[in-house]
Protein backbone atom coordinates (compact mmCIF):
# COMPACT_ATOMS: atom_id res chain seq x y z
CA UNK A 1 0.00 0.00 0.00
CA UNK A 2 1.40 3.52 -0.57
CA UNK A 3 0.96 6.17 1.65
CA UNK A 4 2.61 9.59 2.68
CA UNK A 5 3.98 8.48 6.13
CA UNK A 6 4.26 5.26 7.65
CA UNK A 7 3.87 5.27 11.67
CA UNK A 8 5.15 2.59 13.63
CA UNK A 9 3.63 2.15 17.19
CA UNK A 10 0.05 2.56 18.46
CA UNK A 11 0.41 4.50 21.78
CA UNK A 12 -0.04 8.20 22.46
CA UNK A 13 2.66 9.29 21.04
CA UNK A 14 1.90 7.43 17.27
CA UNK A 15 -2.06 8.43 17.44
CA UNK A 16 -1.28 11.95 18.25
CA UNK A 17 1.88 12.53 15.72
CA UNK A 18 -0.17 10.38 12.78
CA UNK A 19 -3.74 12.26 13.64
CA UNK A 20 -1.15 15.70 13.13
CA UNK A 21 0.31 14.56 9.70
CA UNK A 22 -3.13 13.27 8.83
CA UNK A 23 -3.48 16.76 7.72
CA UNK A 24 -0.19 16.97 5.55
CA UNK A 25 -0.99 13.54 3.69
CA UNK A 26 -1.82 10.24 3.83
CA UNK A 27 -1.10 8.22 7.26
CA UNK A 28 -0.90 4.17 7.94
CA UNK A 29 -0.11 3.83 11.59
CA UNK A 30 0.65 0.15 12.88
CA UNK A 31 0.33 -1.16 15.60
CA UNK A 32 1.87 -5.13 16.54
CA UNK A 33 -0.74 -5.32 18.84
CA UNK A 34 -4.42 -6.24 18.66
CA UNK A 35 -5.30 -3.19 20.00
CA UNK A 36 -4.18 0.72 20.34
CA UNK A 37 -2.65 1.92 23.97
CA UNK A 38 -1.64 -1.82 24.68
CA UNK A 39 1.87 -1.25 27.00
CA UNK A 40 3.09 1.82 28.23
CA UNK A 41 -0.46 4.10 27.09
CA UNK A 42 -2.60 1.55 28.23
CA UNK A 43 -1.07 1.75 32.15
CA UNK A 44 -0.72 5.78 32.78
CA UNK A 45 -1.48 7.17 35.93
CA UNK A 46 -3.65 9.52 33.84
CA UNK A 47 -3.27 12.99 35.22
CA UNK A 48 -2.56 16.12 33.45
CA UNK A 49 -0.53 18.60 35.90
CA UNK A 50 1.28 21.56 33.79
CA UNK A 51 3.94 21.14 36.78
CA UNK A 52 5.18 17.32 35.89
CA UNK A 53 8.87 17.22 34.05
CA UNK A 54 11.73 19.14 33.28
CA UNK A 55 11.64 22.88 32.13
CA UNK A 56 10.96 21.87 28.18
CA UNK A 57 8.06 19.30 29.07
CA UNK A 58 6.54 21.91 31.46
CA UNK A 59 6.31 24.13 28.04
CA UNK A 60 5.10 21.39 26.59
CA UNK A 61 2.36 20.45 28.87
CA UNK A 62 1.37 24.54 29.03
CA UNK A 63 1.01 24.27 25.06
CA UNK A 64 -1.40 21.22 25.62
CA UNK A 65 -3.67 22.33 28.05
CA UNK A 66 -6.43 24.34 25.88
CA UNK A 67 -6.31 21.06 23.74
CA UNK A 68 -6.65 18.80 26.85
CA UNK A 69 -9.17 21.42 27.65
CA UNK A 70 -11.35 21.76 24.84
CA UNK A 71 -10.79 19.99 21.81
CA UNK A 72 -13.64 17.52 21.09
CA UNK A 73 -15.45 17.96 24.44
CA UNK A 74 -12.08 18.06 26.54
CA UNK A 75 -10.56 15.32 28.59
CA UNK A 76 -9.80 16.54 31.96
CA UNK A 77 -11.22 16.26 34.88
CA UNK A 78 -10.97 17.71 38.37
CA UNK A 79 -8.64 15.90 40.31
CA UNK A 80 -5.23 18.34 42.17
CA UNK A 81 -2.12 16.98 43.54
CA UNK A 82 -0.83 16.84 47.02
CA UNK A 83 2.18 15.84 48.28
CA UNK A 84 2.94 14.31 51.76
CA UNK A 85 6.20 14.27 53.50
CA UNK A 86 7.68 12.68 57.00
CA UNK A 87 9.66 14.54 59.17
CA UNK A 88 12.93 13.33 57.28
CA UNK A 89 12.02 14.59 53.98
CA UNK A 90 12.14 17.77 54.32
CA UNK A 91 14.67 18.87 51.98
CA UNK A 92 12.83 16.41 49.14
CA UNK A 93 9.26 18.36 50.17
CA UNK A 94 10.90 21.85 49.50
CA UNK A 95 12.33 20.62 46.32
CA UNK A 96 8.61 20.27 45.32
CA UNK A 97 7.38 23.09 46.56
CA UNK A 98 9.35 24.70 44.39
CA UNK A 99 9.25 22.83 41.50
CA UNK A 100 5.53 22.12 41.39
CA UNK A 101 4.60 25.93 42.95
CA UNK A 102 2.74 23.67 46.23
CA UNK A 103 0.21 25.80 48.33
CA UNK A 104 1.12 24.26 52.00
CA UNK A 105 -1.41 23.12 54.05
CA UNK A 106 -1.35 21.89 57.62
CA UNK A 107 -1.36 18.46 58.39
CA UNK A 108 -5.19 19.08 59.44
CA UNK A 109 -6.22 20.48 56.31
CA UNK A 110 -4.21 17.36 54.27
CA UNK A 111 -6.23 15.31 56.48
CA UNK A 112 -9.84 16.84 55.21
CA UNK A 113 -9.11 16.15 51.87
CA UNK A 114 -7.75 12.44 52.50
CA UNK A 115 -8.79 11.21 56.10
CA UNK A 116 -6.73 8.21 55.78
CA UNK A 117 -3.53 10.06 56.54
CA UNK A 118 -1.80 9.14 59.41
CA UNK A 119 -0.66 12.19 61.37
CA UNK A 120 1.83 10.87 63.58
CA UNK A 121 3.70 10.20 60.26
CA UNK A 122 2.29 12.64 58.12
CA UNK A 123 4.63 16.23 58.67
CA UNK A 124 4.20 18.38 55.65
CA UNK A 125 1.97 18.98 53.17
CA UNK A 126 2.00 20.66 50.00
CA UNK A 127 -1.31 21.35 47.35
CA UNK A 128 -1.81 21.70 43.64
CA UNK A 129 -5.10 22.35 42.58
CA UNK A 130 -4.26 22.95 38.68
CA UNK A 131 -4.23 18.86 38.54
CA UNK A 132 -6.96 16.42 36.60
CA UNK A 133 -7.38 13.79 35.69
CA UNK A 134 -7.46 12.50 31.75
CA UNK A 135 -9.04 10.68 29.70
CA UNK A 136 -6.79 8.14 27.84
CA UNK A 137 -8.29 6.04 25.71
CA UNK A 138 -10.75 8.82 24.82
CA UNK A 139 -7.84 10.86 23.68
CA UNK A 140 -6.43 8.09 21.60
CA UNK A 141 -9.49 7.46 20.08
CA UNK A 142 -10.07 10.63 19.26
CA UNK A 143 -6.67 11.01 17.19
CA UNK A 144 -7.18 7.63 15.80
CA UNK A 145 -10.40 8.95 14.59
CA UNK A 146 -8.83 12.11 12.67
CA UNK A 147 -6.29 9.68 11.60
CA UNK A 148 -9.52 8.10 9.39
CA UNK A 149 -11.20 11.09 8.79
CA UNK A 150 -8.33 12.39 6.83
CA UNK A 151 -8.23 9.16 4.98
CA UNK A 152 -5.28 7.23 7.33
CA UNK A 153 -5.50 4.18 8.15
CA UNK A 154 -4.89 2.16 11.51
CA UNK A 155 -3.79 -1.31 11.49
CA UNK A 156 -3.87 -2.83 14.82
CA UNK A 157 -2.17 -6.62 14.82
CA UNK A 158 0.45 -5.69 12.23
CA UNK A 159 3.91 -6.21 14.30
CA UNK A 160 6.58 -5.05 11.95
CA UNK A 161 9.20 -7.43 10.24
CA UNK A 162 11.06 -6.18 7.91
CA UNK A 163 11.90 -2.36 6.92
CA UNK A 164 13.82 -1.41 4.05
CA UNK A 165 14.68 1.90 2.57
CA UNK A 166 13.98 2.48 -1.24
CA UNK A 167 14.75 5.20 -3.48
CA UNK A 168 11.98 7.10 -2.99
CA UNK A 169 11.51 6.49 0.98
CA UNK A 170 10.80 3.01 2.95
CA UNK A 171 9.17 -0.03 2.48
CA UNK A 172 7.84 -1.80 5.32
CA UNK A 173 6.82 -5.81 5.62
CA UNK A 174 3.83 -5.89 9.10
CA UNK A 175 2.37 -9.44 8.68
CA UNK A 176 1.25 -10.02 5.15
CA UNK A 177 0.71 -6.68 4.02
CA UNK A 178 3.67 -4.40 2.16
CA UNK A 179 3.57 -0.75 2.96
CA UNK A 180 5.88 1.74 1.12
CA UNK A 181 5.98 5.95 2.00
CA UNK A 182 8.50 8.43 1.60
CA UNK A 183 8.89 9.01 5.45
CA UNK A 184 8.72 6.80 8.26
CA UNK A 185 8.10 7.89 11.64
CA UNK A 186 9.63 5.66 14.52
CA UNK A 187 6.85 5.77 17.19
CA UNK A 188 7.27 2.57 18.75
CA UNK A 189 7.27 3.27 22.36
CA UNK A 190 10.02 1.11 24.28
CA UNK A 191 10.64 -0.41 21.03
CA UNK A 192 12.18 2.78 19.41
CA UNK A 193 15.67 1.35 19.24
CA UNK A 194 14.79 -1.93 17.86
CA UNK A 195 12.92 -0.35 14.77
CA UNK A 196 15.37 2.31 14.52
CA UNK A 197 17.93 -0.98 13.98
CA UNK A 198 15.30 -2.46 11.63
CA UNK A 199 16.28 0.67 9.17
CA UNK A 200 19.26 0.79 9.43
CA UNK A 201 19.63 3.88 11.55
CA UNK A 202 21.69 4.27 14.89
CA UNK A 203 19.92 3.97 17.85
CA UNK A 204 20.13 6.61 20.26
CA UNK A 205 20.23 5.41 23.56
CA UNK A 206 16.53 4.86 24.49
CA UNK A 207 16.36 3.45 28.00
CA UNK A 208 12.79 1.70 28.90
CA UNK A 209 11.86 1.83 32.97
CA UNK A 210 9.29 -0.14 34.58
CA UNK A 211 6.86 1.59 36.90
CA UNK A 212 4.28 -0.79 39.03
CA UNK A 213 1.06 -0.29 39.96
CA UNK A 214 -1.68 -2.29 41.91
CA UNK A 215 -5.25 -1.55 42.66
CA UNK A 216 -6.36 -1.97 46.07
CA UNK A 217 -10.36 -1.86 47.55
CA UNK A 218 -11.25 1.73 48.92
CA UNK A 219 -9.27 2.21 52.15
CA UNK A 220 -11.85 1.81 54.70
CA UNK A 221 -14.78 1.78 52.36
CA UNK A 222 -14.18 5.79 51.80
CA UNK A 223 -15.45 7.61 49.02
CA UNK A 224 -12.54 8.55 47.32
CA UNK A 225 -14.30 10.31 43.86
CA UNK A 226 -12.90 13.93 45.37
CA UNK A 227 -9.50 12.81 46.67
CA UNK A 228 -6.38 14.08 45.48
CA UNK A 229 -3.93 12.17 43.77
CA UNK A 230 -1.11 12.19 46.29
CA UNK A 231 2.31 11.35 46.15
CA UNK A 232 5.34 10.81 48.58
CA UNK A 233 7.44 13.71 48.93
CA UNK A 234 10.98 12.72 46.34
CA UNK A 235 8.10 10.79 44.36
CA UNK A 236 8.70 7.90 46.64
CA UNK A 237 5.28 6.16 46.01
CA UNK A 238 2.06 7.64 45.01
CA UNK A 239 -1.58 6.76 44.91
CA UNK A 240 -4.75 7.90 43.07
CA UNK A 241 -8.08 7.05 42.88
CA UNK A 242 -9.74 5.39 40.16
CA UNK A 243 -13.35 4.74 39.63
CA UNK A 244 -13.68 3.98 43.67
CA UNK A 245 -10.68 1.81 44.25
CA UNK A 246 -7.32 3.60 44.93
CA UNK A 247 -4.19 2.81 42.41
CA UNK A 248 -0.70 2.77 44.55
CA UNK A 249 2.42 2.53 42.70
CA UNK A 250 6.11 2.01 44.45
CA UNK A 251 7.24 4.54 41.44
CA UNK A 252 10.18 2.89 40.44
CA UNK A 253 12.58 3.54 37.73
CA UNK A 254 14.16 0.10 36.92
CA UNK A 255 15.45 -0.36 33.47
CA UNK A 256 14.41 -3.18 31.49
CA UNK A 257 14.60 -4.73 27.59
CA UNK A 258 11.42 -3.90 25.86
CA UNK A 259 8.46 -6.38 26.61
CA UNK A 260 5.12 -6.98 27.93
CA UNK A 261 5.79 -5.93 31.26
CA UNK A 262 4.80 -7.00 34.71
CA UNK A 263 4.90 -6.12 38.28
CA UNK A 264 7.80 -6.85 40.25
CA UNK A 265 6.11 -9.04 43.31
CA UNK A 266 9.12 -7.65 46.26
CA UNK A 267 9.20 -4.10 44.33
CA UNK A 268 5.77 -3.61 44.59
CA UNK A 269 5.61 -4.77 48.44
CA UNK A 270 8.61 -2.20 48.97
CA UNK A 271 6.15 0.77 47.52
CA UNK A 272 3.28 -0.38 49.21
CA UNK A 273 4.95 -0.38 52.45
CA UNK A 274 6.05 3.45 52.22
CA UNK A 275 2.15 4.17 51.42
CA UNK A 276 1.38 2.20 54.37
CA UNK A 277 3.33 4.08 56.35
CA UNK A 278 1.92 7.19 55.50
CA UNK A 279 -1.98 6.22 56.25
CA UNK A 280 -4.04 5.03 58.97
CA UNK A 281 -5.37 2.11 56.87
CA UNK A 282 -3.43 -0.95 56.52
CA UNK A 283 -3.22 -3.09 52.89
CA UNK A 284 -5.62 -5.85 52.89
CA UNK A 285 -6.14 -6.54 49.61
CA UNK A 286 -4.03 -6.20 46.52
CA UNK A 287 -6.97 -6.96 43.79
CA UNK A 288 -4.98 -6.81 40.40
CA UNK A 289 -1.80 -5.27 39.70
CA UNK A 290 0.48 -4.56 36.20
CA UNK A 291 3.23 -2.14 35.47
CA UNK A 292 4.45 -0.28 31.78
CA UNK A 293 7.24 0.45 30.43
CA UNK A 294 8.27 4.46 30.89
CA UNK A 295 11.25 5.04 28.06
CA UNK A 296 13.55 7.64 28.41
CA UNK A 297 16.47 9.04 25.85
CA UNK A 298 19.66 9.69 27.39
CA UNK A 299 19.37 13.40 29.00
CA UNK A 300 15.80 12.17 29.70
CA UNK A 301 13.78 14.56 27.29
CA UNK A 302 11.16 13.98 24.51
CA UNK A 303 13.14 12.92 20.76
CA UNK A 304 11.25 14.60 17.73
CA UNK A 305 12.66 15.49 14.69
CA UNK A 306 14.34 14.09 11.39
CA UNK A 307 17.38 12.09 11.89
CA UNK A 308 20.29 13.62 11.48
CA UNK A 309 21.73 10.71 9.46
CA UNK A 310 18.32 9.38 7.68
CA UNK A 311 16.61 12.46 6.27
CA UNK A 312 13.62 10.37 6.22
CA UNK A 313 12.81 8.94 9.60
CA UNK A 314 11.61 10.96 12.13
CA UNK A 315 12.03 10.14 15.65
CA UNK A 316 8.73 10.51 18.07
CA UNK A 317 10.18 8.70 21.47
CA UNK A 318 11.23 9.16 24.39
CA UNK A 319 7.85 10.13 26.12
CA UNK A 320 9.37 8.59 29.46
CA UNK A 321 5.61 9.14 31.89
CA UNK A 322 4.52 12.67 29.84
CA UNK A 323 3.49 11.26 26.85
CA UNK A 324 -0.68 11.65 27.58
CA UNK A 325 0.17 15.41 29.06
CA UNK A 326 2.76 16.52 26.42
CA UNK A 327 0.76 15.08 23.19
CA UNK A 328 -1.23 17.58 21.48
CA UNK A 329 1.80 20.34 21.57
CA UNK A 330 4.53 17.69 20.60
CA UNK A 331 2.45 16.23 17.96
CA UNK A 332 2.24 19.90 16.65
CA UNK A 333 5.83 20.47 17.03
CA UNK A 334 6.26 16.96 14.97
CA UNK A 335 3.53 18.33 12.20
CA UNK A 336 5.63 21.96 11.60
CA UNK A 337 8.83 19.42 11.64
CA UNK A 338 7.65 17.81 8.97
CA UNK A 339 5.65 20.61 6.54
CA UNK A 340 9.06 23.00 6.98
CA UNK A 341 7.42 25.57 8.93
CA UNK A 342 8.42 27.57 11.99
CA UNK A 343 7.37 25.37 14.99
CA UNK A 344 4.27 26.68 16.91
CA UNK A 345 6.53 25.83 20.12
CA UNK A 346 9.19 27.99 19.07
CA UNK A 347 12.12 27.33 17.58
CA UNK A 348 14.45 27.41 20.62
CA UNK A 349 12.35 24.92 22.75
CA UNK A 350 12.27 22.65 19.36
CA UNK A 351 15.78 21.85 19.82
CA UNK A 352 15.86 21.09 23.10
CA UNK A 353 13.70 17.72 21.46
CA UNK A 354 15.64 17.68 18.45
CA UNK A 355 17.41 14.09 18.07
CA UNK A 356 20.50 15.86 16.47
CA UNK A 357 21.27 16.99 20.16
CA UNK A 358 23.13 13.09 19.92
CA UNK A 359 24.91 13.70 16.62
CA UNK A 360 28.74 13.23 17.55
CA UNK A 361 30.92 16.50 17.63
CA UNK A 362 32.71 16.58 14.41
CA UNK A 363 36.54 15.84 14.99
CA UNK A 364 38.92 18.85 15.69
């Protein structure tokens, strides 16, 4: 089949970057598995919070939010953030204070808005109302669906074996269909080395990290709906309701090869044990649990741009946790990439994400 741009990988990151170029010709996004958001989209926290990343994904998540807001209805939420600290974090709370501009509240006033928290333990406390939660698979599905209207297609079940560049762009072998397109765009999530290999391009680094997460019954049969999401001062756990059960993960970074992943059984105990610590209700009841794979590139920031070596594969990676917050104003920036025209996001915060930042220095 020819097309205009070939996408490879069916998170937020593909969806969102193919539902952008939709608009500049035709798009065939695949996806290997049998359905969109499968790994690392699939098992987000879901919360938008301008606040979350480094400087250039905080710009990134303030270009998204009217989007988030608005666009087809809008996919937030209310939700805000706190953050809880003992005694001996203090030096990690005031880091977040002044990273994620916290409102501090008394250990009283934490306790209205979560009762569970244990104030023997509990010593600071820190607000964010500007949190909420989103909507994830209705924001993929709504860039999937622009990715049709404009004529795209979306192939879910079509893992990619074979990639070869022509003369006039790529051709790509995903089960028994041939697809050929003049540009291929490498959104394949934890897999972004691997394909990058599969071209014949040199991989940049990409690290995948597993993060954990288990559901547990509502603490004390509480009704959480107007809870905060709240997390350990340092992020050293977090937890956040979801539709009346409460989601705690350890939030580990532990690198890992790309694959299906799972919960680690000790890792997750560890994280569970520093919520515990932090409440007045004890852990039960563990009734499912999973974890994703967050990827990061090597100075930890978003890859988007042309390679420097392969004029005609474009790097989307590297969403390492932001990917759901940072999508409609990175797709953007991958959309003026791509039609040659000055990026909406400026052209100074565009190389910050540009994968030529990894080109070696020429020799002296």
């Amino acid at each position: 089949m020819e097309t205009d741009f070939i996408v490879i990988g069916g998170g937020i990151g593909g969806v969102s970057v193919g539902a952008r170029l939709s608009h500049l010709g035709r798009v065939t996004l695949l996806e290997g598995e049998r359905g969109l958001g499968y790994h690392a989209s699939g098992r987000s926290a879901a919360l938008f919070d301008e606040c979350l990343g480094a400087a250039p994904v905080v710009e990134l998540n303030r270009a998204s939010h009217a989007y988030h807001a608005t666009a087809n209805g809008g996919v937030l939420s209310d939700r805000g953030l706190m953050v809880v600290g003992r005694a001996e974090d203090a030096e990690l709370f005031e880091a977040d204070v002044a990273h994620m501009h916290l409102h501090r509240l008394s250990v009283d006033e934490a306790r209205a808005r979560m009762p569970i928290l244990n104030p023997d333990r509990v010593a600071f406390a820190g607000l964010h109302e500007g949190a909420w939660d989103l909507d994830t698979d209705r924001l993929i599905q709504n860039f999937a669906r622009e990715i049709r209207a404009n004529g795209g297609t979306v192939t879910t079940g079509a893992r990619v074996t074979t990639i070869a560049r022509t003369a006039t762009g790529w051709r790509v072998e995903a089960g028994q269909d041939v697809h050929a397109a003049r540009v291929l765009v490498n959104a394949a999530g934890a897999w972004v080395d691997e394909v990058a290999r599969m071209a014949g391009v040199a991989p940049l680094g990409f690290t995948p990290m597993r993060r954990s997460m288990a559901r547990l019954p509502a603490p004390g049969d509480h009704d959480l709906r107007n809870w905060p999401m709240v997390v350990g001062a340092g992020e050293r756990w977090y937890c956040k309701p979801d539709a009346g059960k409460l989601l705690v993960s350890p939030a580990e970074e532990h690198p890992m090869d790309p694959h299906d992943a799972f919960a680690d059984d000790m890792v997750l105990a560890e994280g569970l044990a520093r919520y515990e610590e932090m409440v007045t209700e004890p852990v039960t009841r563990v009734e499912t649990n999973w974890a994703g794979l967050r990827t990061f590139s090597p100075d930890r920031l978003l890859v988007i741009g042309f390679d420097p070596g392969e004029p005609a594969f474009f790097w989307h990676a590297g969403q390492g946790g932001v990917g759901f917050q940072t999508a409609p104003a990175a797709s953007q920036l991958a959309a003026d990439i791509v039609a040659g025209r000055p990026p909406e996001i400026g052209a100074g915060l565009a190389a910050a994400f540009s994968p030529a930042r990894f080109a070696p220095c020429p020799a002296a």
